[in-house]
Protein backbone atom coordinates (compact mmCIF):
# COMPACT_ATOMS: atom_id res chain seq x y z
CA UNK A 1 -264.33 53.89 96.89
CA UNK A 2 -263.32 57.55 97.85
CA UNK A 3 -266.21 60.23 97.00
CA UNK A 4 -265.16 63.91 96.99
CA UNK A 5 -268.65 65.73 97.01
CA UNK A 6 -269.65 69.08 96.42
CA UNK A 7 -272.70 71.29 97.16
CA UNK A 8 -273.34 73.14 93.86
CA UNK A 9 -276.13 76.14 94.82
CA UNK A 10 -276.29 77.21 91.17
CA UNK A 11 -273.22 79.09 91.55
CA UNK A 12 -269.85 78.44 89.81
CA UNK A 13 -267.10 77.20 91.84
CA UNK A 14 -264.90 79.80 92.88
CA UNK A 15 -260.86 79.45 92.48
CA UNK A 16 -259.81 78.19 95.92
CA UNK A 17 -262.73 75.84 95.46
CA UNK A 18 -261.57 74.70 91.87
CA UNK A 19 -257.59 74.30 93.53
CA UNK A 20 -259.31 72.21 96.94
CA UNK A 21 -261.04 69.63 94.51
CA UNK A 22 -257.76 69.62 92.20
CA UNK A 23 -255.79 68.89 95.32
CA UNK A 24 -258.16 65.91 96.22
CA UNK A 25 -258.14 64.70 93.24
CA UNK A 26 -254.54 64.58 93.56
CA UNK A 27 -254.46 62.36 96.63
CA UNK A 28 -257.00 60.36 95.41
CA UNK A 29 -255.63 59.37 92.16
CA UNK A 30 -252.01 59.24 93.46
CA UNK A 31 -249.37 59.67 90.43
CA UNK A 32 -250.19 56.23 89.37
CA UNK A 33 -253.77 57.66 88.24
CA UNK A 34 -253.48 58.37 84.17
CA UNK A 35 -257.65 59.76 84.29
CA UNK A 36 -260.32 60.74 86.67
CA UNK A 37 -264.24 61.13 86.84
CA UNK A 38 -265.66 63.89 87.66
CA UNK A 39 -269.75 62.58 88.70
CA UNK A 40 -272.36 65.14 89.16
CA UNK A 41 -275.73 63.60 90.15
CA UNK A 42 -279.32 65.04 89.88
CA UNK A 43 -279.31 67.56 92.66
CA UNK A 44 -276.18 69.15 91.31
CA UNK A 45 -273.08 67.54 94.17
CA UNK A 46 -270.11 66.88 92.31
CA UNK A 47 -267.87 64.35 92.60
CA UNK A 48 -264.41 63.37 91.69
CA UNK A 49 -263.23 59.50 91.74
CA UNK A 50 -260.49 57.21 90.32
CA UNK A 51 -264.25 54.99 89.28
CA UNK A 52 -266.41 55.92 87.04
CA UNK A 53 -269.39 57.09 87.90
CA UNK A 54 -272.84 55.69 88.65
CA UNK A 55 -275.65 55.34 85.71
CA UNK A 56 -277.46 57.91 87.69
CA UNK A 57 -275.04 60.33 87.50
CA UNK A 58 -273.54 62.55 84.52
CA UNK A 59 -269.75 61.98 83.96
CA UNK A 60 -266.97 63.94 82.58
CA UNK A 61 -263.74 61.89 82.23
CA UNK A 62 -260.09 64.33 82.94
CA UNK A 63 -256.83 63.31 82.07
CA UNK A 64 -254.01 63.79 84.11
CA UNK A 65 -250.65 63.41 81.96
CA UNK A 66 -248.23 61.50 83.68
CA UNK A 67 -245.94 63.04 86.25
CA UNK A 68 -242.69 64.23 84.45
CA UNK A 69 -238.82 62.27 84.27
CA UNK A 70 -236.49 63.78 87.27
CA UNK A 71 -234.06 66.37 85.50
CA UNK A 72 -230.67 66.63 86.67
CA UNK A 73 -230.05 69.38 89.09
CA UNK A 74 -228.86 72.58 87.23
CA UNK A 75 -225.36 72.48 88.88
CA UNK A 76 -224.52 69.44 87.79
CA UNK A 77 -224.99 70.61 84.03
CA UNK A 78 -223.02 73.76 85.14
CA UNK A 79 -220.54 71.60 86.73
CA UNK A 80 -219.89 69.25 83.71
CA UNK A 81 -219.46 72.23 81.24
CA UNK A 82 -217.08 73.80 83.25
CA UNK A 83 -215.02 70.63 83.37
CA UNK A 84 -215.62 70.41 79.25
CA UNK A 85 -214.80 74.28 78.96
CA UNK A 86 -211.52 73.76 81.30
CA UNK A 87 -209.53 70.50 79.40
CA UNK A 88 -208.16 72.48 76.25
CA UNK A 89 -207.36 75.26 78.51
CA UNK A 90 -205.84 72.23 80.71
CA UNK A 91 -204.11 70.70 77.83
CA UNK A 92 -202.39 74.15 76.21
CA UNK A 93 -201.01 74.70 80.04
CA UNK A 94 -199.47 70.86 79.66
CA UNK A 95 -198.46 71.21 76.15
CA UNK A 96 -196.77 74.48 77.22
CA UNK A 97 -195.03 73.46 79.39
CA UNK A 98 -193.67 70.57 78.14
CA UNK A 99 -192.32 72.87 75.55
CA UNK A 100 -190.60 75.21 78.06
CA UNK A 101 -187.35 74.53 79.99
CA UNK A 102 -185.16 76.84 82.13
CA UNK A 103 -182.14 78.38 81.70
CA UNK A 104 -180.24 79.09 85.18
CA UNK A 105 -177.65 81.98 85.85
CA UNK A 106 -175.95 81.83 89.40
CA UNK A 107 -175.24 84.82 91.10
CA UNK A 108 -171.26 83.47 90.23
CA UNK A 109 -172.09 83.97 86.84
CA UNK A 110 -172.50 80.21 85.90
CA UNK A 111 -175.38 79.54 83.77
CA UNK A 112 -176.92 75.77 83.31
CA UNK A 113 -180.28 74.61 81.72
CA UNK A 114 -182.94 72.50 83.11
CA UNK A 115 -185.98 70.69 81.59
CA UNK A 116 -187.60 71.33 85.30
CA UNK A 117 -188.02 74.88 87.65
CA UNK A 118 -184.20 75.85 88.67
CA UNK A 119 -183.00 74.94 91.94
CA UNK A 120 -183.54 78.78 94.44
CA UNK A 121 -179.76 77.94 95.05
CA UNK A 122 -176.68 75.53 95.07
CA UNK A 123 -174.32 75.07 97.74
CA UNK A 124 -170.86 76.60 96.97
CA UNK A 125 -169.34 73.31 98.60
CA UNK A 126 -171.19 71.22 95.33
CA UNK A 127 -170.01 73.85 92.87
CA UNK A 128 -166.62 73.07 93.97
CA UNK A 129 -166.14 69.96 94.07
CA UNK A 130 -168.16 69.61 90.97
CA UNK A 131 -165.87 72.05 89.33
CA UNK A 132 -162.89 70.05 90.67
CA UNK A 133 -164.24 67.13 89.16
CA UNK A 134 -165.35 67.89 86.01
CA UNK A 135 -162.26 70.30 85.09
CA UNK A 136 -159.63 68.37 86.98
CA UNK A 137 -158.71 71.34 89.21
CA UNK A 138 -156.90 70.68 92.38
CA UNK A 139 -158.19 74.59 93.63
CA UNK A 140 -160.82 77.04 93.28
CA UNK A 141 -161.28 80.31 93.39
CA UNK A 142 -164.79 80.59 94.86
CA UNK A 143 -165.23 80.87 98.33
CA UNK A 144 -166.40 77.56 100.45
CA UNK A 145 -169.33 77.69 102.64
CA UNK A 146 -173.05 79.35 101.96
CA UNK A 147 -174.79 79.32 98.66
CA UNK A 148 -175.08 80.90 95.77
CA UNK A 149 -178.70 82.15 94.90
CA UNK A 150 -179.82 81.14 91.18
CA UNK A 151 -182.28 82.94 88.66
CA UNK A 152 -184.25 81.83 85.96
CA UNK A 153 -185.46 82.45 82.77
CA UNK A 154 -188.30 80.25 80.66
CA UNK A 155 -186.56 79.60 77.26
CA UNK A 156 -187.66 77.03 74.69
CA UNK A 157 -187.11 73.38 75.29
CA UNK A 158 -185.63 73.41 72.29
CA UNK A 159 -183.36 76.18 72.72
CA UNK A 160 -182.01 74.28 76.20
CA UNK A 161 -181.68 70.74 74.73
CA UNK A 162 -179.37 72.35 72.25
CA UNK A 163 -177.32 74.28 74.52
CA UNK A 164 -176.82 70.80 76.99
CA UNK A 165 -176.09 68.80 74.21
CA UNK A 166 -174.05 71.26 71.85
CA UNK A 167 -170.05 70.20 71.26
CA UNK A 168 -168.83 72.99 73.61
CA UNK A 169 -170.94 72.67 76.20
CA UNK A 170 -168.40 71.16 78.20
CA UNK A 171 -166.58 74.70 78.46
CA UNK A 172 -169.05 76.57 79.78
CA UNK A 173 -169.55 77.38 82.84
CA UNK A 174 -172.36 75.86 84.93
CA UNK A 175 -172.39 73.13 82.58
CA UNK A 176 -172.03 70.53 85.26
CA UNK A 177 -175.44 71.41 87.07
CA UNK A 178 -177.43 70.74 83.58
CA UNK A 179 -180.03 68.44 83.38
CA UNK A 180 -179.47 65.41 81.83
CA UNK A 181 -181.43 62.25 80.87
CA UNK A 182 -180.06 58.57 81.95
CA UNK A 183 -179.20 56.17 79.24
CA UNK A 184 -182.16 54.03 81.09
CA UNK A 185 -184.27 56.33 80.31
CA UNK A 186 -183.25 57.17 76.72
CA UNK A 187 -183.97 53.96 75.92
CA UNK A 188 -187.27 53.90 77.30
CA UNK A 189 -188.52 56.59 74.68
CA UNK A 190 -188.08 59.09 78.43
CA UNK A 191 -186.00 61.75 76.49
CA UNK A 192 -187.81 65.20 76.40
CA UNK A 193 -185.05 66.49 74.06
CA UNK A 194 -185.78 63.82 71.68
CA UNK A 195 -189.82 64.17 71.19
């Protein structure tokens, strides 16, 4: 049985005295403890104890409310509405940019459309012989060797899978380097120009 006794002189207990017997009664009654007893006897010693007190002795019963749930550190709220705050911001950036393509000009003056970012260049060697084979020449006028630096230009998705897939496409020039989908790939529902 654990006794925490004080000397009372006819005096009231004085703060640091009140927080020393609050602290006691602390490690006394553990967290388990839901009340305590606080015993004063006939010459005026107090006592506080998980028991109650003797038949002697006056008692005074305090309740100590049960400790409080763990909360959830502050940074992890912070955390999870950031992550809630940045998926429609998320979302417009995806559905943006699956309604963008890219139109491509070559410093030549060829201009092709992709779904994707343009290429930074294209070889003059594939230009040729893409040229050769998609227009049947035997010659070219373009020089062989280096590359040919390409810019681009965010247009519609729409605006591009009309320009690849329009009736004269085939005349323009470029039109070999556009970006097109494989049957396979049609067929699997894959076409961007199609949703």
């Amino acid at each position: 049985m654990h006794k925490i006794e004080f000397e009372s002189s006819g005096r009231s207990m004085r703060w640091h005295e009140w927080l020393a017997g609050l602290f006691l009664l602390g490690l006394v009654g553990g967290v388990r403890a839901e009340s305590a007893y606080k015993c004063v006897d006939a010459h005026g010693a107090i006592a506080y104890q998980a028991q109650t007190c003797d038949a002697s002795q006056r008692q005074s019963v305090i309740n100590i409310p049960p400790a409080p749930l763990p909360a959830p550190a502050p940074h992890y709220v912070l955390a999870r509405q950031d992550e809630q705050a940045a998926r429609p911001l998320h979302a417009a950036r995806e559905r943006a940019s699956r309604e963008m393509a890219y139109e491509c000009r070559v410093s030549d003056g060829r201009v092709f459309y992709r779904l994707a970012a343009c290429p930074h260049s294209i070889a003059r060697e594939s230009m040729n012989a893409a040229a050769t084979s998609h227009h049947g020449k035997s010659g070219s006028t373009r020089s062989s060797g280096g590359a040919a630096q390409v810019a681009s230009r965010r247009v519609p998705r729409e605006e591009a899978c009309r320009e690849i897939h329009r009736a004269g496409a085939i005349g323009r020039d470029g039109h070999e380097f556009d970006e097109h989908v494989s049957t396979y790939e049609r067929n699997l529902g894959h076409d961007p120009c199609k949703s």
